[in-house]
C-alpha atoms as a PDB file:
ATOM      1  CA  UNK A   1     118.981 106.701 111.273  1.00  0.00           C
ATOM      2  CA  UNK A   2     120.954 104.618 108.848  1.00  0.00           C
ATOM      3  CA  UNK A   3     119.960 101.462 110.786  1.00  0.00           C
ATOM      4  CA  UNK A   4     116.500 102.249 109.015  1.00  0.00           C
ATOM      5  CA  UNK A   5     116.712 100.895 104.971  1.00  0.00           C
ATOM      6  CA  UNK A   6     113.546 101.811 102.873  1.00  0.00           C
ATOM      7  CA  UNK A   7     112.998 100.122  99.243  1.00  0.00           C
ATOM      8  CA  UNK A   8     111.257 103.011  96.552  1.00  0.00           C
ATOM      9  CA  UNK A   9     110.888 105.868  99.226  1.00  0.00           C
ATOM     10  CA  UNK A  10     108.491 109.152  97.978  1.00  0.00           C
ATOM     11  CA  UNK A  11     107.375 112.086  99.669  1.00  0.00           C
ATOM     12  CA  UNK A  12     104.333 110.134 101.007  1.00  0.00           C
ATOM     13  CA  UNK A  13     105.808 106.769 101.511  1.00  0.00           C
ATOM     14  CA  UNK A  14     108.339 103.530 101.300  1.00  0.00           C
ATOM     15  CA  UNK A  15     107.109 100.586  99.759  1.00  0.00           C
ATOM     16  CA  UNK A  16     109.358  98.433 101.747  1.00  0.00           C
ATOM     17  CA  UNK A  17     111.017  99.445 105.031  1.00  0.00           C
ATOM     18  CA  UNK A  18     113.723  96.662 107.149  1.00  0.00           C
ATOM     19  CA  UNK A  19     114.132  97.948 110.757  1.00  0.00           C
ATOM     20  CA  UNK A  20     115.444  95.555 113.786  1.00  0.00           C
ATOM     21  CA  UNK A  21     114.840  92.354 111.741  1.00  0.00           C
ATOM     22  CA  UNK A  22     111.747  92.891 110.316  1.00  0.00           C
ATOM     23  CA  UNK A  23     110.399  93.778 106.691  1.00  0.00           C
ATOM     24  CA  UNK A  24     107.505  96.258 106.437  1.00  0.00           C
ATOM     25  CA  UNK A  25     105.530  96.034 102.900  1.00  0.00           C
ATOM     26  CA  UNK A  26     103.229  98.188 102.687  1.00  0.00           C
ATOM     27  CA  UNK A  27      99.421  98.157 101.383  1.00  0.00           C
ATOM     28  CA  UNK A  28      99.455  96.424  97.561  1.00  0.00           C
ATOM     29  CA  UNK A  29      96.562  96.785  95.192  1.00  0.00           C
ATOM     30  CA  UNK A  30      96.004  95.260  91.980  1.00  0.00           C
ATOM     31  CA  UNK A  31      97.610  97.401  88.548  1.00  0.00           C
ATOM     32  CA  UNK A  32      94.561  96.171  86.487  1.00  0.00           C
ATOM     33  CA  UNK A  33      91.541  96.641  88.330  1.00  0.00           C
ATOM     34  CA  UNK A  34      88.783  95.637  86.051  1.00  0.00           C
ATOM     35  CA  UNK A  35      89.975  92.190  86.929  1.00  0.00           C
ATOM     36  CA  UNK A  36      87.798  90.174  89.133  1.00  0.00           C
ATOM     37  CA  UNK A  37      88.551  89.285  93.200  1.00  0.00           C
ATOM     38  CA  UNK A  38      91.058  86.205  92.408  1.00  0.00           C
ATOM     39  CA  UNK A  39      92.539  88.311  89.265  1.00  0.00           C
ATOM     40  CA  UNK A  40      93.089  90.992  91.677  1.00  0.00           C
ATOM     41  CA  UNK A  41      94.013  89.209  94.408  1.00  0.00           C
ATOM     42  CA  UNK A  42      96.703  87.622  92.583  1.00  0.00           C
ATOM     43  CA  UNK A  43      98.064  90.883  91.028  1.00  0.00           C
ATOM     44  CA  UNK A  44      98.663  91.967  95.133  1.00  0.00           C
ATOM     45  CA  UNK A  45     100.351  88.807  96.000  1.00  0.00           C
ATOM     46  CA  UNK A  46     102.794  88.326  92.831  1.00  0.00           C
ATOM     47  CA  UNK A  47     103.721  92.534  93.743  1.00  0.00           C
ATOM     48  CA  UNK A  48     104.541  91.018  97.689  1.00  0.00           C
ATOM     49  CA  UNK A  49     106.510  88.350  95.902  1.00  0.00           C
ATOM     50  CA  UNK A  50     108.113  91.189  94.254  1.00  0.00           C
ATOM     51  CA  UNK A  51     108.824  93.253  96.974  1.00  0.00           C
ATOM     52  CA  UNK A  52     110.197  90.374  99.090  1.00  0.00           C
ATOM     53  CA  UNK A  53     112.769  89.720  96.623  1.00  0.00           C
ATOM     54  CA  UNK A  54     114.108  93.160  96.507  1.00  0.00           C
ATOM     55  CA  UNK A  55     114.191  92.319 100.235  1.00  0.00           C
ATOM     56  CA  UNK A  56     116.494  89.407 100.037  1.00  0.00           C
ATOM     57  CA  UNK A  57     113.719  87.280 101.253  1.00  0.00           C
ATOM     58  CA  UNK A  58     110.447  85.271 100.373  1.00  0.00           C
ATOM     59  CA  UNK A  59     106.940  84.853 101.356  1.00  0.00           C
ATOM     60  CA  UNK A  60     108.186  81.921 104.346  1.00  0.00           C
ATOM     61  CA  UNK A  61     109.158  84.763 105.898  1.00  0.00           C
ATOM     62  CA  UNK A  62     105.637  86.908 106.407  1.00  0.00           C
ATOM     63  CA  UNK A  63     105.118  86.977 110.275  1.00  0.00           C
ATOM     64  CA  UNK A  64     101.576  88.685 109.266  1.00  0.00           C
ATOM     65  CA  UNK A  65      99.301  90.175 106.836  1.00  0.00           C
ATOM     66  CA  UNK A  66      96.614  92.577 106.898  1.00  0.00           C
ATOM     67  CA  UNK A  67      93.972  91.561 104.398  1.00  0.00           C
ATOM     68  CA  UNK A  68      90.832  95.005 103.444  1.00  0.00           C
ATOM     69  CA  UNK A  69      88.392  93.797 100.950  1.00  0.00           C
ATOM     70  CA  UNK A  70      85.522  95.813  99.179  1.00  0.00           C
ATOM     71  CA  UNK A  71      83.055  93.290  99.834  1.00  0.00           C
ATOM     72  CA  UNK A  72      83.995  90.693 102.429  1.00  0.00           C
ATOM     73  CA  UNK A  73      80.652  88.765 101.832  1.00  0.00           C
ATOM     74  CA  UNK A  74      81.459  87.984  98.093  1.00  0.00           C
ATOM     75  CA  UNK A  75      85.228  88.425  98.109  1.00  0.00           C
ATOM     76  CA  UNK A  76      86.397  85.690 100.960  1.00  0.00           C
ATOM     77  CA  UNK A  77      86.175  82.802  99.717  1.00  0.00           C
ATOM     78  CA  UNK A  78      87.955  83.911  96.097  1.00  0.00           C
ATOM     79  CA  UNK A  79      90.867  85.412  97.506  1.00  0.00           C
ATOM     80  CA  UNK A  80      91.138  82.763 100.228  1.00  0.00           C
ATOM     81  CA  UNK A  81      91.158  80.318  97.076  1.00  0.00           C
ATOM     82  CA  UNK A  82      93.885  82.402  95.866  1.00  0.00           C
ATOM     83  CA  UNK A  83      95.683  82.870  98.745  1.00  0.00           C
ATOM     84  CA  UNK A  84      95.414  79.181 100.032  1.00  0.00           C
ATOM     85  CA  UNK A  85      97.435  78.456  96.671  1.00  0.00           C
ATOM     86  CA  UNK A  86     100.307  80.947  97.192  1.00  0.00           C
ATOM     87  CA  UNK A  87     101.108  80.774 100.803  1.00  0.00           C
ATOM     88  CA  UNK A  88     103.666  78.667 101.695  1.00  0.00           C
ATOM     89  CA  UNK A  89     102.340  74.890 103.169  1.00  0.00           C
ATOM     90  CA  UNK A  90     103.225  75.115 107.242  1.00  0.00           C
ATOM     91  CA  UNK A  91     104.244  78.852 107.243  1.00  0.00           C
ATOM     92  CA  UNK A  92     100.976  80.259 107.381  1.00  0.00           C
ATOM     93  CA  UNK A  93     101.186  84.117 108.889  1.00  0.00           C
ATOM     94  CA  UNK A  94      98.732  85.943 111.470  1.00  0.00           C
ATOM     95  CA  UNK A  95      96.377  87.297 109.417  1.00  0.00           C
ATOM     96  CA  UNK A  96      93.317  89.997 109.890  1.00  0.00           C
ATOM     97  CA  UNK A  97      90.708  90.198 106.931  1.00  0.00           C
ATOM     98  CA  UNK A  98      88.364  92.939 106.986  1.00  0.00           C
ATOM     99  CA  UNK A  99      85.360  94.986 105.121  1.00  0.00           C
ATOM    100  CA  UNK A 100      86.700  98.181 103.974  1.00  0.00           C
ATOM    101  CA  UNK A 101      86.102 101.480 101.796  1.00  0.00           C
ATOM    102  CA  UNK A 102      89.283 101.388  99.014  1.00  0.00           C
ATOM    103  CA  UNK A 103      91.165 104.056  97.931  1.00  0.00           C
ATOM    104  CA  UNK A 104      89.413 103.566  94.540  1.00  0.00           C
ATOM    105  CA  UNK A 105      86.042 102.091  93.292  1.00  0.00           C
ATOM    106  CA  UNK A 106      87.652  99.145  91.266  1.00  0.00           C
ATOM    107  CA  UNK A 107      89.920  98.418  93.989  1.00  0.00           C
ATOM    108  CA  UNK A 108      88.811  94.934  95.439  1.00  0.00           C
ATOM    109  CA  UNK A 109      91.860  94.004  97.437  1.00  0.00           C
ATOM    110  CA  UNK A 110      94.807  95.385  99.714  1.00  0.00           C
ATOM    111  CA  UNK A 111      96.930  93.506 101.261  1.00  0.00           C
ATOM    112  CA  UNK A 112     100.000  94.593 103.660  1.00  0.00           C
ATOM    113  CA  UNK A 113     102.770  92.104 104.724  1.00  0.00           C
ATOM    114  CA  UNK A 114     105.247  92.005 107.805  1.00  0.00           C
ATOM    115  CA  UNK A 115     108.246  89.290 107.881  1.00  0.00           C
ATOM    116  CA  UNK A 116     111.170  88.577 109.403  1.00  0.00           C
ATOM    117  CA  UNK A 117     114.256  89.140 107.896  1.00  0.00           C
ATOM    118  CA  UNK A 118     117.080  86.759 107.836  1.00  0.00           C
END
């Protein structure tokens, strides 16, 4: 399967994964989680910036994004502030936000990104 490329590949999983013109990131939380929802929340999106790059591509690319937050009632509006600011003007993705239980207590935010790749 060497039509398959996957970025930082463990055991349990790839960070990044290109198949048939598409880039996979998967779920990014915040390093420094005593950080409130817009500290977090712009942890996640400067570590998809990250893994983009070591893609060969940028955030104009994300087709979609899959949004879990802790507490959707008193989280959406700061990350949508924060997101609003970083996504690209006119290349907005699809995009799900929903309530969910974290793989930690402190964890606020996960995001996961698809794009296209060039």
């Amino acid at each position: 399967m060497s039509d398959i490329q996957r970025i930082e590949t463990n055991q349990r999983m790839s960070r990044v994964v290109r198949y048939n013109g598409l880039v996979f990131v998967g779920g990014q939380v915040a390093n420094e989680r005593s950080e409130d929802i817009k500290g977090q929340t712009l942890q996640v999106l400067a570590k998809i910036d990250g893994w983009l790059d070591k893609a060969g591509i940028d955030k104009t690319r994300i087709l979609s994004a899959q949004i879990w937050l802790k507490d959707i009632e008193n989280h959406l509006d700061g990350m949508n502030q924060v997101w609003d600011e970083w996504a690209a003007s006119g290349e907005a993705p699809a995009r799900a936000t929903v309530q969910a239980l974290l793989g930690t207590p402190d964890t606020l935010v996960e995001i996961a990104v698809i794009a296209a790749d060039k």
